[in-house]
C-alpha atoms as a PDB file:
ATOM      1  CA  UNK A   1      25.632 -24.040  31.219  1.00  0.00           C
ATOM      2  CA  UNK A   2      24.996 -20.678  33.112  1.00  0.00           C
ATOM      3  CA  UNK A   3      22.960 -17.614  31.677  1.00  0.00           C
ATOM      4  CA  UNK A   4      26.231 -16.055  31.373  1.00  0.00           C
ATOM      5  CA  UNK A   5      27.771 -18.798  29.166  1.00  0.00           C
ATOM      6  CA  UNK A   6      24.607 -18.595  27.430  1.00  0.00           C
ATOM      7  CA  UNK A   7      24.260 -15.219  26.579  1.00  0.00           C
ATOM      8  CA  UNK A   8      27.991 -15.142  25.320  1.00  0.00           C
ATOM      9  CA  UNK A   9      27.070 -17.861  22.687  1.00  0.00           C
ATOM     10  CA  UNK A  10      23.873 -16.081  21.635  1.00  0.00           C
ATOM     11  CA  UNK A  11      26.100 -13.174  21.254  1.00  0.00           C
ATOM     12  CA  UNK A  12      28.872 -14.686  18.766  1.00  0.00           C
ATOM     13  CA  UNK A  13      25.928 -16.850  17.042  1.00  0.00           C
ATOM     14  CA  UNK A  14      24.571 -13.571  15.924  1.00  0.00           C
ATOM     15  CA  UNK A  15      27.746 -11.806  15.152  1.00  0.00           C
ATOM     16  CA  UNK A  16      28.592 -14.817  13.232  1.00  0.00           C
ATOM     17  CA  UNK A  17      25.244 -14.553  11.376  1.00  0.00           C
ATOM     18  CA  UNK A  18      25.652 -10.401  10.693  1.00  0.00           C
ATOM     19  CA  UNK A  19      29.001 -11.483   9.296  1.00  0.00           C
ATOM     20  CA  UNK A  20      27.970 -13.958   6.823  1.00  0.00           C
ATOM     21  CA  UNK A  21      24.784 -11.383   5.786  1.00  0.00           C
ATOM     22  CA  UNK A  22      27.622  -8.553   5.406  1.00  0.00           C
ATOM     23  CA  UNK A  23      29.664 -11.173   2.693  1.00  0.00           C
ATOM     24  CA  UNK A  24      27.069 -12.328   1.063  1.00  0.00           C
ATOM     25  CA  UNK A  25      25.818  -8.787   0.786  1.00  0.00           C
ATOM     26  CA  UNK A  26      29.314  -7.870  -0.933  1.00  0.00           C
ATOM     27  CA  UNK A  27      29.356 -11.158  -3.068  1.00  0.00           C
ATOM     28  CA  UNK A  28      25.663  -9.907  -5.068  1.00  0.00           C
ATOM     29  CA  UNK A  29      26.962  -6.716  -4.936  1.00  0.00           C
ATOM     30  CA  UNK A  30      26.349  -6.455  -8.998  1.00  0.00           C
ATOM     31  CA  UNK A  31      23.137  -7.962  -8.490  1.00  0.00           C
ATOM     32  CA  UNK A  32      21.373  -7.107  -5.224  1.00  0.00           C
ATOM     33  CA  UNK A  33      18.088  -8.473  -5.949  1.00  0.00           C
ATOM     34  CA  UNK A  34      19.899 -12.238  -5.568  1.00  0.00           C
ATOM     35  CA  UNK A  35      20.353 -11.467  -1.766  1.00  0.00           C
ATOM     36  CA  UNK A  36      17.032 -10.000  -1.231  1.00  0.00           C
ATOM     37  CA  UNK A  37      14.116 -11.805   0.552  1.00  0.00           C
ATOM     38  CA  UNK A  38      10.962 -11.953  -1.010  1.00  0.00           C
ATOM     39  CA  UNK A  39       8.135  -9.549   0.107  1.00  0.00           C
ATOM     40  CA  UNK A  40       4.550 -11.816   0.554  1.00  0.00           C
ATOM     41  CA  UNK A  41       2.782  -8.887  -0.113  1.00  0.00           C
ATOM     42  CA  UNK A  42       4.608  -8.117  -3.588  1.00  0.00           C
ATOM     43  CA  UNK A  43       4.418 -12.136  -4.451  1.00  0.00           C
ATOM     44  CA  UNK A  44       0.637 -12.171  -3.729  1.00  0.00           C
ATOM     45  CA  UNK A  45      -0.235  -8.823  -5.930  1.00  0.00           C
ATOM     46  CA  UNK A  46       1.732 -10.782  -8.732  1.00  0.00           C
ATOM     47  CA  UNK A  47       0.218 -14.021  -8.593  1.00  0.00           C
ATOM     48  CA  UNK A  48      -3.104 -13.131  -7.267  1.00  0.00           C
ATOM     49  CA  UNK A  49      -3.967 -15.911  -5.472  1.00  0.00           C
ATOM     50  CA  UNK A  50      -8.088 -16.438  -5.595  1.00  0.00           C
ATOM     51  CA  UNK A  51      -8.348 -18.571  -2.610  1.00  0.00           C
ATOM     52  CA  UNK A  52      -6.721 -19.544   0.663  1.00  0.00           C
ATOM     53  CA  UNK A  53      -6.499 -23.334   2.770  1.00  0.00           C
ATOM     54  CA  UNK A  54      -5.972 -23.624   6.134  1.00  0.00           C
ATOM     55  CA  UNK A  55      -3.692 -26.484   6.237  1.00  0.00           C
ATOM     56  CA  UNK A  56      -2.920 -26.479   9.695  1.00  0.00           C
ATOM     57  CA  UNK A  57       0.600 -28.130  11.632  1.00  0.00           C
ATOM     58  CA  UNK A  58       2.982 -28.831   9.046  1.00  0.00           C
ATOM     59  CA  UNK A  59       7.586 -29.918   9.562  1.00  0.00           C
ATOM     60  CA  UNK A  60       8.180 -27.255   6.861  1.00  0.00           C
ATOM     61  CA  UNK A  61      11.646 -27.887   4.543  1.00  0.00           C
ATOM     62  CA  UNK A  62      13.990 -24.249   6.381  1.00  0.00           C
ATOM     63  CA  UNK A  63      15.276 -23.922   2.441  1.00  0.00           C
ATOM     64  CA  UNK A  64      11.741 -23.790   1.124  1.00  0.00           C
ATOM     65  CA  UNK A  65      11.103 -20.202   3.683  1.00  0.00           C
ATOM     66  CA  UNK A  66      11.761 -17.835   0.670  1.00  0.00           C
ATOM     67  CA  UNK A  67       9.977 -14.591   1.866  1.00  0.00           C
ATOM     68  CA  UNK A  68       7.918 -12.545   5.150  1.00  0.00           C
ATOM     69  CA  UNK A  69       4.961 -10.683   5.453  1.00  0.00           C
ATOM     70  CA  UNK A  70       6.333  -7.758   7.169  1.00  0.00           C
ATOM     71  CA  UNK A  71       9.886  -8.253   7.928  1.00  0.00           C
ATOM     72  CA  UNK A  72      11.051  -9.141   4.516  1.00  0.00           C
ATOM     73  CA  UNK A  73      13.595  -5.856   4.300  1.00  0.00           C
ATOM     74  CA  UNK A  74      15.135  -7.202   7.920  1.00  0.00           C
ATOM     75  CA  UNK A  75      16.997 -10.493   6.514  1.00  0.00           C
ATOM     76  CA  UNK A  76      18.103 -11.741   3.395  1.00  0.00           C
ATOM     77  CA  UNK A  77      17.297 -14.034   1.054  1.00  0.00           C
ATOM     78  CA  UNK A  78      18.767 -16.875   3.717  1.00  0.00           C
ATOM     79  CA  UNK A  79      16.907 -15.681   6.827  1.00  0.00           C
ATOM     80  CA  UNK A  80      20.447 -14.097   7.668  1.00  0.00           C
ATOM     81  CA  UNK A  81      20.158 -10.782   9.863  1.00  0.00           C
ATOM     82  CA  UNK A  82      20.723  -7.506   7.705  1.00  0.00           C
ATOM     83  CA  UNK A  83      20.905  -5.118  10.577  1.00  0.00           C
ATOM     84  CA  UNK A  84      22.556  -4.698  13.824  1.00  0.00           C
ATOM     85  CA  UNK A  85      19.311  -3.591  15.732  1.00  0.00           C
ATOM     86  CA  UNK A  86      17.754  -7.460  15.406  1.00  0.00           C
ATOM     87  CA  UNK A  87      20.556  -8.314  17.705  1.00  0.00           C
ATOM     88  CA  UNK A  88      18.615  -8.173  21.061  1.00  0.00           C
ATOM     89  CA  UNK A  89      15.621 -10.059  19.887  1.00  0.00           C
ATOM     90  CA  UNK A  90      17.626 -12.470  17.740  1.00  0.00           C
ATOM     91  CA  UNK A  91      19.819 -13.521  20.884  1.00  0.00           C
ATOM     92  CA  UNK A  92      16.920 -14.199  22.799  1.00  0.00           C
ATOM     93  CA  UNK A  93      15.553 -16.812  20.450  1.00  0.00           C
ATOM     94  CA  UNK A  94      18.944 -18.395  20.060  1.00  0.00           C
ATOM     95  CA  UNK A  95      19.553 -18.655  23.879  1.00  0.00           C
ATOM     96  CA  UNK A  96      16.220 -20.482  24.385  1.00  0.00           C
ATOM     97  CA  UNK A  97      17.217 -22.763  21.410  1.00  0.00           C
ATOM     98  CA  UNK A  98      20.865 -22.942  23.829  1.00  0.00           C
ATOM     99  CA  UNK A  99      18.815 -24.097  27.092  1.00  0.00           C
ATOM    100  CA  UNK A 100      15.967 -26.382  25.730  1.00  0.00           C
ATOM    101  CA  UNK A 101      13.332 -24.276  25.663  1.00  0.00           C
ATOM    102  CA  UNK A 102      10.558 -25.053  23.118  1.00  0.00           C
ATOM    103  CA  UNK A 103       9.325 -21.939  21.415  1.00  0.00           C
ATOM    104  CA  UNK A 104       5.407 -21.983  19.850  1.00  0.00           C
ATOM    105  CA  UNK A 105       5.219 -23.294  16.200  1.00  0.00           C
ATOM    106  CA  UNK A 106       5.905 -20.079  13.275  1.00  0.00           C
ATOM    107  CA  UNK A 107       2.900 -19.113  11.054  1.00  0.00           C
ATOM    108  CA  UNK A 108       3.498 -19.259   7.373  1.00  0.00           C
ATOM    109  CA  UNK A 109       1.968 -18.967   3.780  1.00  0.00           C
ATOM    110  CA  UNK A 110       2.393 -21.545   1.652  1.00  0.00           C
ATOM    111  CA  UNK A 111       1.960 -20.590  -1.779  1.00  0.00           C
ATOM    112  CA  UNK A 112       3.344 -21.879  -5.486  1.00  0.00           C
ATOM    113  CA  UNK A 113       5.614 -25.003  -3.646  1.00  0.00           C
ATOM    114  CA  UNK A 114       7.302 -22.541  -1.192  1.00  0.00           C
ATOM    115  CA  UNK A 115       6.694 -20.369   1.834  1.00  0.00           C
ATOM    116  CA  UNK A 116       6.532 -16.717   3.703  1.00  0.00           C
ATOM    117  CA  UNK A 117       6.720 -15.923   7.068  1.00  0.00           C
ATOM    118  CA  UNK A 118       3.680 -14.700   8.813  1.00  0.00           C
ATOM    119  CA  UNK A 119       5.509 -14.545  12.226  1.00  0.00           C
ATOM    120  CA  UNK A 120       8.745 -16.090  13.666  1.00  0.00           C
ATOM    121  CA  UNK A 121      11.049 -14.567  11.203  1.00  0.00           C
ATOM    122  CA  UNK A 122      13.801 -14.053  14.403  1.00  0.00           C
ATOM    123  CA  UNK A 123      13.236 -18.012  14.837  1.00  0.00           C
ATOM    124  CA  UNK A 124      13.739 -18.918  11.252  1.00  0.00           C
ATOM    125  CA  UNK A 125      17.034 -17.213  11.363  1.00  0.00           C
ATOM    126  CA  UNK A 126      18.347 -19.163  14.100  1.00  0.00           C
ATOM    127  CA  UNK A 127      17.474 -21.875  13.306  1.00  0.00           C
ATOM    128  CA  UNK A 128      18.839 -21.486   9.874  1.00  0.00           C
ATOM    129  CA  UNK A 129      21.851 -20.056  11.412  1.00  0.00           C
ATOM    130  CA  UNK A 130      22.350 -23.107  13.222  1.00  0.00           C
ATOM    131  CA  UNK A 131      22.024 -25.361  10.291  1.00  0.00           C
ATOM    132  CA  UNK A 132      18.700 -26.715  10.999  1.00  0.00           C
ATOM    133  CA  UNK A 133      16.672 -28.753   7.945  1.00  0.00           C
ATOM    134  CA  UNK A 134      13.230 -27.985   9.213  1.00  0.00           C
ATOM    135  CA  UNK A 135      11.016 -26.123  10.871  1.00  0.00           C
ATOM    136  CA  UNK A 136       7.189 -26.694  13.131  1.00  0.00           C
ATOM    137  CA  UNK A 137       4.632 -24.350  11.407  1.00  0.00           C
ATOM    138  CA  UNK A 138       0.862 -23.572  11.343  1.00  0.00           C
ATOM    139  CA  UNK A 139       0.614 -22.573   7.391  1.00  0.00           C
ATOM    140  CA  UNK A 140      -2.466 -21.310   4.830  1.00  0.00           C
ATOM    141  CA  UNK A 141      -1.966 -22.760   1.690  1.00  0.00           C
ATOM    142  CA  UNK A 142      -2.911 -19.777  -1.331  1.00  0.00           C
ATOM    143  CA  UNK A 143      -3.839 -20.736  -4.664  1.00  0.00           C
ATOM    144  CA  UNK A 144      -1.432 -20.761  -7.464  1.00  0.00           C
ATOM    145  CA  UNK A 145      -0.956 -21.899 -10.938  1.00  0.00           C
ATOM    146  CA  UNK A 146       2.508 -21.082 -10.536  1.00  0.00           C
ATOM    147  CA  UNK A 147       5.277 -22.698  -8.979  1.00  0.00           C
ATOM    148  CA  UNK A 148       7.849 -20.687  -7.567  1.00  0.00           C
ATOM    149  CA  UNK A 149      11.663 -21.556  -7.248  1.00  0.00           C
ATOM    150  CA  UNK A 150      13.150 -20.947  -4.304  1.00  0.00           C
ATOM    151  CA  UNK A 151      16.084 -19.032  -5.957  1.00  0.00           C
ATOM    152  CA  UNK A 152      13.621 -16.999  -8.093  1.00  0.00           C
ATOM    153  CA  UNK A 153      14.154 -13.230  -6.872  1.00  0.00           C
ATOM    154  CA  UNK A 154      10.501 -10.905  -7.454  1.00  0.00           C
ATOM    155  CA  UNK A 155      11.263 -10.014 -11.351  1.00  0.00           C
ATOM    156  CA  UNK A 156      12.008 -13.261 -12.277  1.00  0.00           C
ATOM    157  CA  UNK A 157       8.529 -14.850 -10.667  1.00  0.00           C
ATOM    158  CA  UNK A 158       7.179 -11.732 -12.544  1.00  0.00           C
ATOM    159  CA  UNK A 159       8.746 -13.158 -15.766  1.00  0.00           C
ATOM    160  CA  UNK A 160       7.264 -16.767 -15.315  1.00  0.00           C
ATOM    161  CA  UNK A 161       4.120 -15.093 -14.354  1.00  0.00           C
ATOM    162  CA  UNK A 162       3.901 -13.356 -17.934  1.00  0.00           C
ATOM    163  CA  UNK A 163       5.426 -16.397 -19.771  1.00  0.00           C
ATOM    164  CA  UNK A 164       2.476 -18.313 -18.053  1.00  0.00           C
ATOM    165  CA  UNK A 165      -0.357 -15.574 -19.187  1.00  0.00           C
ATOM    166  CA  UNK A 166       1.476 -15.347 -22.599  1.00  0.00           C
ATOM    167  CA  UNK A 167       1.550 -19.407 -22.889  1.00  0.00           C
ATOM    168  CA  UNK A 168      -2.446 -19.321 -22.008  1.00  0.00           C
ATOM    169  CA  UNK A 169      -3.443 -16.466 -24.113  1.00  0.00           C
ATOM    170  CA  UNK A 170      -1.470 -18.691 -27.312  1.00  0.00           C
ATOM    171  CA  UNK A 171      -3.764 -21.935 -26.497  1.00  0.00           C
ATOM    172  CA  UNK A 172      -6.864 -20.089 -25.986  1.00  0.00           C
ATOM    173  CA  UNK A 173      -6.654 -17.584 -29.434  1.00  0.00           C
ATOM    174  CA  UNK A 174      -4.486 -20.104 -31.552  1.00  0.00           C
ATOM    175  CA  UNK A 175      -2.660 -16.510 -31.657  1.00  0.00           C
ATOM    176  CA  UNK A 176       0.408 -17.740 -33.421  1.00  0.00           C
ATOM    177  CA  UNK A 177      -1.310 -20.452 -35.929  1.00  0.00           C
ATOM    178  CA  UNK A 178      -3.830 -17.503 -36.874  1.00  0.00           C
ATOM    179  CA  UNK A 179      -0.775 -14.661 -37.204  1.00  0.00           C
ATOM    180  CA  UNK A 180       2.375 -15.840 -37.278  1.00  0.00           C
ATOM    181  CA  UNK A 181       3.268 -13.390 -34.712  1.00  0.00           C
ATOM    182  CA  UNK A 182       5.360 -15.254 -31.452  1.00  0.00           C
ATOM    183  CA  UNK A 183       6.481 -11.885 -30.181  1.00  0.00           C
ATOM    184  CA  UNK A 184       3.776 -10.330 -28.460  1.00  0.00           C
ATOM    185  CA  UNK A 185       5.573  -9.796 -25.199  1.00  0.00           C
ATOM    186  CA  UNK A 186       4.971  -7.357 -22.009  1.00  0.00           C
ATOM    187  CA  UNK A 187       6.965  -6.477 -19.018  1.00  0.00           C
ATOM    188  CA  UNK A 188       4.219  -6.567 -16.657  1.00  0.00           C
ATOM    189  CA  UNK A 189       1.787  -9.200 -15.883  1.00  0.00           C
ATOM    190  CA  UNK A 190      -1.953  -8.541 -17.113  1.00  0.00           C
ATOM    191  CA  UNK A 191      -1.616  -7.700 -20.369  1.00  0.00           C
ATOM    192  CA  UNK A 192      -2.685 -10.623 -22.383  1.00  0.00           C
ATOM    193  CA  UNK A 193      -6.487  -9.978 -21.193  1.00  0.00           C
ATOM    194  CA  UNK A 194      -5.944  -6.161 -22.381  1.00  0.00           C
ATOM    195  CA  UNK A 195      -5.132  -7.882 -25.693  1.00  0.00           C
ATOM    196  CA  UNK A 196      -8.202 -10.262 -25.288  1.00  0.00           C
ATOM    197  CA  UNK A 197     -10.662  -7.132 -24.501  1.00  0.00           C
ATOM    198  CA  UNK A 198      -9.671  -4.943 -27.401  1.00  0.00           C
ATOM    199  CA  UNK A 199      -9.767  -8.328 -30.329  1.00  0.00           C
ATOM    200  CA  UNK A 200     -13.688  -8.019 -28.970  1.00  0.00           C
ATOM    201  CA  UNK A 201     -14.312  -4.634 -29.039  1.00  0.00           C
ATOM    202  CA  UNK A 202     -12.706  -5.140 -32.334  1.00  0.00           C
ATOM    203  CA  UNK A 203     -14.973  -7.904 -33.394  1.00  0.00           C
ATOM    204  CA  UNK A 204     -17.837  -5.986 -31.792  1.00  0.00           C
ATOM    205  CA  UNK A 205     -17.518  -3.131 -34.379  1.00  0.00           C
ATOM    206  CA  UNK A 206     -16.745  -5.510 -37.404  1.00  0.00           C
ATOM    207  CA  UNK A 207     -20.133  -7.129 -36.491  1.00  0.00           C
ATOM    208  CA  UNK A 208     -22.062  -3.768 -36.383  1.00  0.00           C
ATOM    209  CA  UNK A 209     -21.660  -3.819 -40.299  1.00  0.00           C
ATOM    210  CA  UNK A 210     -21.500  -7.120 -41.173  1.00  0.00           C
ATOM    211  CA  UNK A 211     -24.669  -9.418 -42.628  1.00  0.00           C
ATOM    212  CA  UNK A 212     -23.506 -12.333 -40.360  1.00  0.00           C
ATOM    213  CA  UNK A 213     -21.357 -13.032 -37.150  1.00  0.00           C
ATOM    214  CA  UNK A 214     -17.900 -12.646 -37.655  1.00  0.00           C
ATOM    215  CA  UNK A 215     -15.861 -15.163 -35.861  1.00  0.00           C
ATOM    216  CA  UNK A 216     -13.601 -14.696 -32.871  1.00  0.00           C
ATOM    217  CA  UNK A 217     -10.666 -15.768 -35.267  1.00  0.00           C
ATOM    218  CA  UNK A 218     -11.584 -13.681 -37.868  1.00  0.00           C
ATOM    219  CA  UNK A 219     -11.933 -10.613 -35.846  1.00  0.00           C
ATOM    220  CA  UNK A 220      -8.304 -11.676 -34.107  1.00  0.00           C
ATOM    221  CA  UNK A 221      -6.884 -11.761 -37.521  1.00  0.00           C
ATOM    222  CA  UNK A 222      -8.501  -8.333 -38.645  1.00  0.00           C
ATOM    223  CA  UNK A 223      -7.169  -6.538 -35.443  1.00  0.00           C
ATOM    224  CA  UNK A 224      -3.846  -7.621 -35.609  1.00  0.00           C
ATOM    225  CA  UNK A 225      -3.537  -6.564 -39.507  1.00  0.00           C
ATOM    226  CA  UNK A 226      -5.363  -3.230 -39.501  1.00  0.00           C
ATOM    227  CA  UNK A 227      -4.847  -2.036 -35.462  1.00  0.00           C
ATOM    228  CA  UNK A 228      -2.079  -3.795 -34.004  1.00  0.00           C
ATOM    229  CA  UNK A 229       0.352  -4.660 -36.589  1.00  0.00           C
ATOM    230  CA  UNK A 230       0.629  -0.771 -37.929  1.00  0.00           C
ATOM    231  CA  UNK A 231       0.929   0.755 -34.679  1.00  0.00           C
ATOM    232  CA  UNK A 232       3.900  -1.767 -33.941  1.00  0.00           C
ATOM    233  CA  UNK A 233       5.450  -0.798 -37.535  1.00  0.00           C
ATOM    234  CA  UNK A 234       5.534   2.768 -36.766  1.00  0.00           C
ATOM    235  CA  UNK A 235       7.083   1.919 -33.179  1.00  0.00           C
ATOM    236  CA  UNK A 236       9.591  -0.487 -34.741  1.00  0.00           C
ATOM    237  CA  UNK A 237      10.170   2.333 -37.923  1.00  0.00           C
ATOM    238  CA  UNK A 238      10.950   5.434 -35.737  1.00  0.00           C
ATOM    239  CA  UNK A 239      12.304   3.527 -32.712  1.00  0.00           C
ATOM    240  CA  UNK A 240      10.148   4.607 -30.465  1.00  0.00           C
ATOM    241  CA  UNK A 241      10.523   1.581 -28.098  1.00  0.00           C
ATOM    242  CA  UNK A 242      14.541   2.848 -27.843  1.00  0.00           C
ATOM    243  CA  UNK A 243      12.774   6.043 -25.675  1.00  0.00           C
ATOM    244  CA  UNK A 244      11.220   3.418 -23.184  1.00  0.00           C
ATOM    245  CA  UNK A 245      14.312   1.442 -21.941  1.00  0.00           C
ATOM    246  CA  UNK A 246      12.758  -2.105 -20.342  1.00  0.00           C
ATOM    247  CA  UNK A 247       9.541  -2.071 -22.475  1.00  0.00           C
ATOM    248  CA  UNK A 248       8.384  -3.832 -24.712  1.00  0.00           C
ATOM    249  CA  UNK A 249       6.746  -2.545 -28.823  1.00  0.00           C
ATOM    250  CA  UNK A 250       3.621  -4.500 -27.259  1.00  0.00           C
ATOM    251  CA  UNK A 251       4.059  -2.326 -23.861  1.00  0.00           C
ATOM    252  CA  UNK A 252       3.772   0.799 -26.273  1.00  0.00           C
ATOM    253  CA  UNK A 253       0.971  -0.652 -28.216  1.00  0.00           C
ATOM    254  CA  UNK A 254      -1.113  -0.680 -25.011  1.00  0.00           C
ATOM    255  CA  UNK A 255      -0.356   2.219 -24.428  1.00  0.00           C
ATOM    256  CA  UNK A 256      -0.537   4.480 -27.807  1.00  0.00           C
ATOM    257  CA  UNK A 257      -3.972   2.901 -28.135  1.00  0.00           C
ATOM    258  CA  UNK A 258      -5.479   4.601 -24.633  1.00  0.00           C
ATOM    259  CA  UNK A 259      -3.290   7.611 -25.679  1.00  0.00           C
ATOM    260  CA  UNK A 260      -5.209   7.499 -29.590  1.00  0.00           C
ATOM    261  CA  UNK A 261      -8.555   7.566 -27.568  1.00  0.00           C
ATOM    262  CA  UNK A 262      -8.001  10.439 -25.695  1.00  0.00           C
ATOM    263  CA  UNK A 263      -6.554  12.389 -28.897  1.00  0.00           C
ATOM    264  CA  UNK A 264      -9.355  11.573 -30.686  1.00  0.00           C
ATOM    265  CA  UNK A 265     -12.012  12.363 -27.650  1.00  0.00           C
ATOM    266  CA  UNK A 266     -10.227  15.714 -27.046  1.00  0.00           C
ATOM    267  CA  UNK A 267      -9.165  16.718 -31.275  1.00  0.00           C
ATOM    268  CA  UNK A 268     -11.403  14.411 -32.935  1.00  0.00           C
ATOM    269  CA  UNK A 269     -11.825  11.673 -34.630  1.00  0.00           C
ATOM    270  CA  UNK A 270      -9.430  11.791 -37.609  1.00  0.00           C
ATOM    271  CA  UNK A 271      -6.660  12.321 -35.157  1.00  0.00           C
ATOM    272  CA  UNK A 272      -4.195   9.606 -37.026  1.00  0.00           C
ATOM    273  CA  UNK A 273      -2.621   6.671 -35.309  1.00  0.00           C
ATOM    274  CA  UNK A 274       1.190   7.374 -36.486  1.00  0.00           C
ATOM    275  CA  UNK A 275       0.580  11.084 -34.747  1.00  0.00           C
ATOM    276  CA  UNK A 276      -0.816   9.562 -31.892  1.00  0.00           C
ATOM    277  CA  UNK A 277       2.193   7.311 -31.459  1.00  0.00           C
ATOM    278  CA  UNK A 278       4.867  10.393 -32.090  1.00  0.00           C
ATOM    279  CA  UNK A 279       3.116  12.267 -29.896  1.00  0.00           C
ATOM    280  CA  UNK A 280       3.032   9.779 -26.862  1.00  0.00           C
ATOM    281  CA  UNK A 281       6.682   8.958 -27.434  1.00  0.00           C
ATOM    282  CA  UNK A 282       7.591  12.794 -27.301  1.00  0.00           C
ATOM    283  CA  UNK A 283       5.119  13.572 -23.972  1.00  0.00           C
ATOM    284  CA  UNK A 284       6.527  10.510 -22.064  1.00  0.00           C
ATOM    285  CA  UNK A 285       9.700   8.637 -24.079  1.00  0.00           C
ATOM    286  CA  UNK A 286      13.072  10.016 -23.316  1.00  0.00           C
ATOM    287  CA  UNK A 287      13.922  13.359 -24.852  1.00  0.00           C
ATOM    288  CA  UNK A 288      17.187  12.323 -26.881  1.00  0.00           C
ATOM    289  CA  UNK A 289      18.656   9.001 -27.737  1.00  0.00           C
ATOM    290  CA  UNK A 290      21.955   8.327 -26.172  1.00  0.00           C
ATOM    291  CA  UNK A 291      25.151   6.447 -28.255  1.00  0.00           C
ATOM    292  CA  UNK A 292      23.750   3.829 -26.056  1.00  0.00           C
ATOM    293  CA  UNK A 293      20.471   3.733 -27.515  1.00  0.00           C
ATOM    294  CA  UNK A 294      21.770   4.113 -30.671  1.00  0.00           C
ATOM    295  CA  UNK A 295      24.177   1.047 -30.661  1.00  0.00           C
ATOM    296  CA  UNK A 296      21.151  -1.226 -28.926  1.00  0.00           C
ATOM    297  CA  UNK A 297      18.777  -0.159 -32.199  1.00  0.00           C
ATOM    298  CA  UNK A 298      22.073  -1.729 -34.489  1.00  0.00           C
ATOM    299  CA  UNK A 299      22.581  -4.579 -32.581  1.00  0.00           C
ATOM    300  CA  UNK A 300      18.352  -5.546 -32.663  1.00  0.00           C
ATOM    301  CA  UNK A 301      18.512  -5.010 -36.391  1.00  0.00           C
ATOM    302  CA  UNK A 302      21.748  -7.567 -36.780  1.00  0.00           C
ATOM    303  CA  UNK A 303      20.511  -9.947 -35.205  1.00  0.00           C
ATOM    304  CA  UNK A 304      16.911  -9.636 -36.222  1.00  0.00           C
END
């Protein structure tokens, strides 16, 4: 087969790749996050991976590739090209593939079960394209408690993330046994050892009076009746959460109590906790409630 011949193919391989990005591009239309690929960088900052493991030459699984390093915003979520500009470089790979010739292994980052391109991104696509099973790597294996589906898009591996903390932070406090409380819930990872840190700052002020140690339990239950619980009754009383669409009362709590401090560092110490939580909804909450708001505050009291 001549060059000519060649570069034809390589030509309507990767119009016939733009084409398929472009409909699949139209079919998540309502939810674009389903055809995005993952970012490594944005995975990594979630998970927070301690360690890394060079695991060397590895026949990687093509449907296990679920993100890039740095090129993440130049396919989609199959490898597929999103842009017209990857043509030249794309059609190079694929006519190689066309005449035999063997290209050097990719470089990827394993981590949670599935993998991110450190380079070779243009030959994952083709040979995705051209319905290939597997791919020759050189991968690093990062550590992860984790496991990530390969369907997951970034807020949902955020979500298992904070189930995960929240599952953790249950075992370790016997929160729920010691409460009754099985809706402490965040948006963003991290906020279980926020939780953690203020029960023993709590506990270290309960001890300062007290003729004997108070227990970790016992400071956990005394925190969540006389600091958290109230703040999250005013929040839940005025609707305060309804002025932070996508957060959580326990988002607010967080964040009332850091506002508190600095009321009571800058007015004093009597500054009260209900003005403290009015004021930080009227500073940084929406200004007005919409019908929409409204109807959403109705719908959590009906069904509880």
């Amino acid at each position: 087969m001549s060059d000519d011949i060649h570069s034809i193919q390589a030509s309507e391989d990767f119009s016939r790749a733009r084409g398929k990005a472009i409909l699949s591009r139209i079919q998540n239309f309502m939810n674009p996050d389903k055809d995005k690929l993952l970012s490594f960088n944005d995975v990594k900052e979630i998970l927070k991976p301690r360690n890394e493991t060079y695991k060397g030459m590895q026949v990687v699984p093509l449907e296990l590739i679920v993100g890039s390093e740095g090129r993440y915003r130049d396919f989609n979520k199959y490898f597929l090209p999103r842009s017209e500009h990857l043509r030249q470089r794309w059609e190079r790979v694929d006519m190689a593939r066309l005449k035999d010739i063997i290209l050097p292994p990719i470089q990827l980052y394993e981590i949670g079960g599935v993998y991110f391109v450190r380079d070779g991104n243009h030959r994952v696509s083709v040979a995705r394209a051209q319905g290939s099973g597997s791919i020759d790597a050189e991968v690093i294996s990062l550590s992860s408690e984790i496991k990530i589906d390969p369907d997951m898009t970034t807020e949902q591996l955020k979500q298992a993330v904070i189930d995960y903390e929240k599952k953790l932070f249950y075992e370790k406090t016997n929160f729920y046994e010691l409460t009754g409380c099985d809706d402490l819930d965040f948006s963003t990872p991290g906020r279980y050892d926020v939780i953690y840190n203020h029960i023993l700052v709590h506990k270290y002020y309960l001890n300062e009076h007290a003729t004997s140690e108070i227990s970790f339990a016992d400071a956990l239950v005394s925190w969540y009746n006389n600091v958290y619980k109230p703040i999250i009754d005013i929040i839940k009383e005025e609707h305060l959460d309804a002025r932070f669409p996508g957060r959580t009362p326990s988002d607010l709590y967080v964040w009332i109590v850091k506002h508190w401090d600095f009321l009571k560092k800058k007015y004093g110490v009597h500054y009260s906790m209900s003005d403290a939580a009015r004021d930080f909804a009227k500073k940084y909450g929406k200004k007005r409630l919409t019908l929409g708001d409204y109807i959403q505050i109705a719908l959590k009291r009906f069904f509880g």
